[in-house]
C-alpha atoms as a PDB file:
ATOM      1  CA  UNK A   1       0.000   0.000   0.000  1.00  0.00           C
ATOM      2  CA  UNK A   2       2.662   2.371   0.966  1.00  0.00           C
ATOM      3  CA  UNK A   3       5.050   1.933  -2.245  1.00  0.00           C
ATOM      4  CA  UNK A   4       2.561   3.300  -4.707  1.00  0.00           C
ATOM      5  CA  UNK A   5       1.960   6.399  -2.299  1.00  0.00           C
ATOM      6  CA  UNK A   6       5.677   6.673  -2.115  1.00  0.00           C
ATOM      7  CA  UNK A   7       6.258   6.017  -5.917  1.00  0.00           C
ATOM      8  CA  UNK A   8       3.594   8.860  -7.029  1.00  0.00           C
ATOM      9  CA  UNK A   9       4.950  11.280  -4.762  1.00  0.00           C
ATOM     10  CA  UNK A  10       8.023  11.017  -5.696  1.00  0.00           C
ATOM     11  CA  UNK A  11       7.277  11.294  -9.736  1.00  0.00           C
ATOM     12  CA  UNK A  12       5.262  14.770  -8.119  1.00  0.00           C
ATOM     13  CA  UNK A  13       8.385  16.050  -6.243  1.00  0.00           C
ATOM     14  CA  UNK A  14      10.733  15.138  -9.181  1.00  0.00           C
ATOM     15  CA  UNK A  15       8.301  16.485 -11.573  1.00  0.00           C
ATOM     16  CA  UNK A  16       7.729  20.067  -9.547  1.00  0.00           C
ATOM     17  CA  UNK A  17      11.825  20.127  -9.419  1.00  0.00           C
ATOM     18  CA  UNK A  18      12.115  19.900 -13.257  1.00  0.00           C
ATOM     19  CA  UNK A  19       9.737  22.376 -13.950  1.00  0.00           C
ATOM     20  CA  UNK A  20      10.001  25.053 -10.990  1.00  0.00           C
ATOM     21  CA  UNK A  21      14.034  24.708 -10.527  1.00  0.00           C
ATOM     22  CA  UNK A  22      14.734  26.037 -14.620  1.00  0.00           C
ATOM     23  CA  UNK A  23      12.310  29.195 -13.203  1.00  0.00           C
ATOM     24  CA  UNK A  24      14.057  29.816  -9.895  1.00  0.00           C
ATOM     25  CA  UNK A  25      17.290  30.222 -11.609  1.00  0.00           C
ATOM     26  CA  UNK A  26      16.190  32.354 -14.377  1.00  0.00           C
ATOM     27  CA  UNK A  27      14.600  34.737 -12.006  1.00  0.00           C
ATOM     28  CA  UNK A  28      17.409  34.700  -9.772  1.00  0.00           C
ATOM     29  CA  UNK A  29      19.592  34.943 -12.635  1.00  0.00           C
ATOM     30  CA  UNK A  30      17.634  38.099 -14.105  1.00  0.00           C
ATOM     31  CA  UNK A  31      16.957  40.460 -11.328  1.00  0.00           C
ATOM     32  CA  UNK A  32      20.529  39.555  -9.059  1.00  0.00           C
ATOM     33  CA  UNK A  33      22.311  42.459 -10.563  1.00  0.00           C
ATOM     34  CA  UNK A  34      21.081  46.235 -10.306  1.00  0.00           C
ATOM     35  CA  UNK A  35      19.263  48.018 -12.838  1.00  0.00           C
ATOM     36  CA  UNK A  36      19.128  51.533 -14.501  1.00  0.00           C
ATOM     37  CA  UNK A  37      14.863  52.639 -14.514  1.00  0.00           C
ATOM     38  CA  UNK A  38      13.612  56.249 -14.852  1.00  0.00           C
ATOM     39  CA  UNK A  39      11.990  57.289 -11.571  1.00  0.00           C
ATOM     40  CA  UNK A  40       8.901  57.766 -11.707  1.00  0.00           C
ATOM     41  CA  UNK A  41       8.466  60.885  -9.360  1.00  0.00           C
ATOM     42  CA  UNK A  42      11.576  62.870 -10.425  1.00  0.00           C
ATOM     43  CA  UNK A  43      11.986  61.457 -14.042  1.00  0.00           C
ATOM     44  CA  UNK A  44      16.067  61.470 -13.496  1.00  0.00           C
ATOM     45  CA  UNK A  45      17.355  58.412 -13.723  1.00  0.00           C
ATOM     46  CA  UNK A  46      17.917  55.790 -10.659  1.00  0.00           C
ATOM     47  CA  UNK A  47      20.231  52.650 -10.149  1.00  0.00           C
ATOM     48  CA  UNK A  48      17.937  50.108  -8.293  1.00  0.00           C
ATOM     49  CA  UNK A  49      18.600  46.997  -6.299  1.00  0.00           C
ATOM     50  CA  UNK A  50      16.306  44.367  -6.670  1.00  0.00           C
ATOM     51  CA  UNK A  51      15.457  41.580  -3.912  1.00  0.00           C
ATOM     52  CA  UNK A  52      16.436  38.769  -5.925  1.00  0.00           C
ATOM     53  CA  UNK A  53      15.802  36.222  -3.357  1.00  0.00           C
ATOM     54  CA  UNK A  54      12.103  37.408  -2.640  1.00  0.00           C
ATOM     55  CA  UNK A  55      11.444  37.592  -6.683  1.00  0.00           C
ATOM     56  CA  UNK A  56      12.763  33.963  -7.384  1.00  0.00           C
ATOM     57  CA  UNK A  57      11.194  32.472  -4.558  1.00  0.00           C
ATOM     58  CA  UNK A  58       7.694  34.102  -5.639  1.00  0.00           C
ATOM     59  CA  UNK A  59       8.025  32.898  -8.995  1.00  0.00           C
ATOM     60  CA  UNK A  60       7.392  29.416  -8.180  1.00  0.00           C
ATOM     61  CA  UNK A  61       4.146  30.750  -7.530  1.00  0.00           C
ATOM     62  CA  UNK A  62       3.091  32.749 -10.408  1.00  0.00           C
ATOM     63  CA  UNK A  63       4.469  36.481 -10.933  1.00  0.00           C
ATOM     64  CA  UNK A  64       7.549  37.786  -9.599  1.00  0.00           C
ATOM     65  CA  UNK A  65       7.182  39.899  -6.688  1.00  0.00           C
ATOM     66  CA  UNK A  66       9.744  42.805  -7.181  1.00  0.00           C
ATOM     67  CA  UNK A  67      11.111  44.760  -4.042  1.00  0.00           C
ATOM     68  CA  UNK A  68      13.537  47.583  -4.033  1.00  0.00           C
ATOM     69  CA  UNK A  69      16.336  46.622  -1.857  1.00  0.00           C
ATOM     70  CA  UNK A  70      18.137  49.858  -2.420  1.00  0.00           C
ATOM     71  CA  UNK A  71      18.055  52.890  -4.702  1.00  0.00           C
ATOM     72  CA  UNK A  72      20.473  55.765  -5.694  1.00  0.00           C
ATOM     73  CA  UNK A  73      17.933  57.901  -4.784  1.00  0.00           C
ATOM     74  CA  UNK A  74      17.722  57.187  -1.347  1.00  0.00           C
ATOM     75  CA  UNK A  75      17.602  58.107   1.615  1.00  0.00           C
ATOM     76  CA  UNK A  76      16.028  61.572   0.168  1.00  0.00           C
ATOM     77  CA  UNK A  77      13.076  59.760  -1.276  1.00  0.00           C
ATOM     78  CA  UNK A  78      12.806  56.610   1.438  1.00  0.00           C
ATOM     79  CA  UNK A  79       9.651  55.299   1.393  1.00  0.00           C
ATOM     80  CA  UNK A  80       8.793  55.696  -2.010  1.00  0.00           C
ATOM     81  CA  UNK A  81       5.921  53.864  -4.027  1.00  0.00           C
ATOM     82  CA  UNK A  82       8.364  51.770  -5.902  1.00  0.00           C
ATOM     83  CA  UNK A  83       6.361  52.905  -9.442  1.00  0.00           C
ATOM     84  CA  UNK A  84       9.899  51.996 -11.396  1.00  0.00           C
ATOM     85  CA  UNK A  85       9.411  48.434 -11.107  1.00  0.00           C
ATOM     86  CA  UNK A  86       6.153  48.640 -13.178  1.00  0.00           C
ATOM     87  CA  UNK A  87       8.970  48.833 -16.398  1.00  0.00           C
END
């Protein structure tokens, strides 16, 4: 009884690893460096840092979410609504 169980869920687990792993890494692999984006509220240009580890992880789930870890900008405009990612 227990080696079918066993044998399904481990075509499931190798399965989700074939097909989630390949989008982990890309993410990871595309928002790990910083970017160049025009800000939004002062229309200058601003070198972000994107949380690479929060958008790879929320992949596996659907859409990446993006986070500004740092920006050039700051600390004058801390806090802002993070409108650059929307690029």
């Amino acid at each position: 009884m227990n080696t079918p169980l066993i044998t399904i869920g481990a075509i499931v687990a190798l399965a989700s690893l074939y097909v989630l792993f390949p989008v982990i890494v890309h993410t990871f692999l595309r928002y790990r460096h910083k970017k160049v984006v025009e800000c939004p509220e002062t229309k200058g240009l601003a070198e972000v840092d994107i949380d690479a580890q929060l958008a790879c992880f929320s992949s596996a789930f659907g859409k990446p979410l993006l986070r500004v870890k740092s920006c050039s900008i700051w600390p004058k405009r801390w806090g802002c609504q993070q409108d650059c990612l929307k690029e």
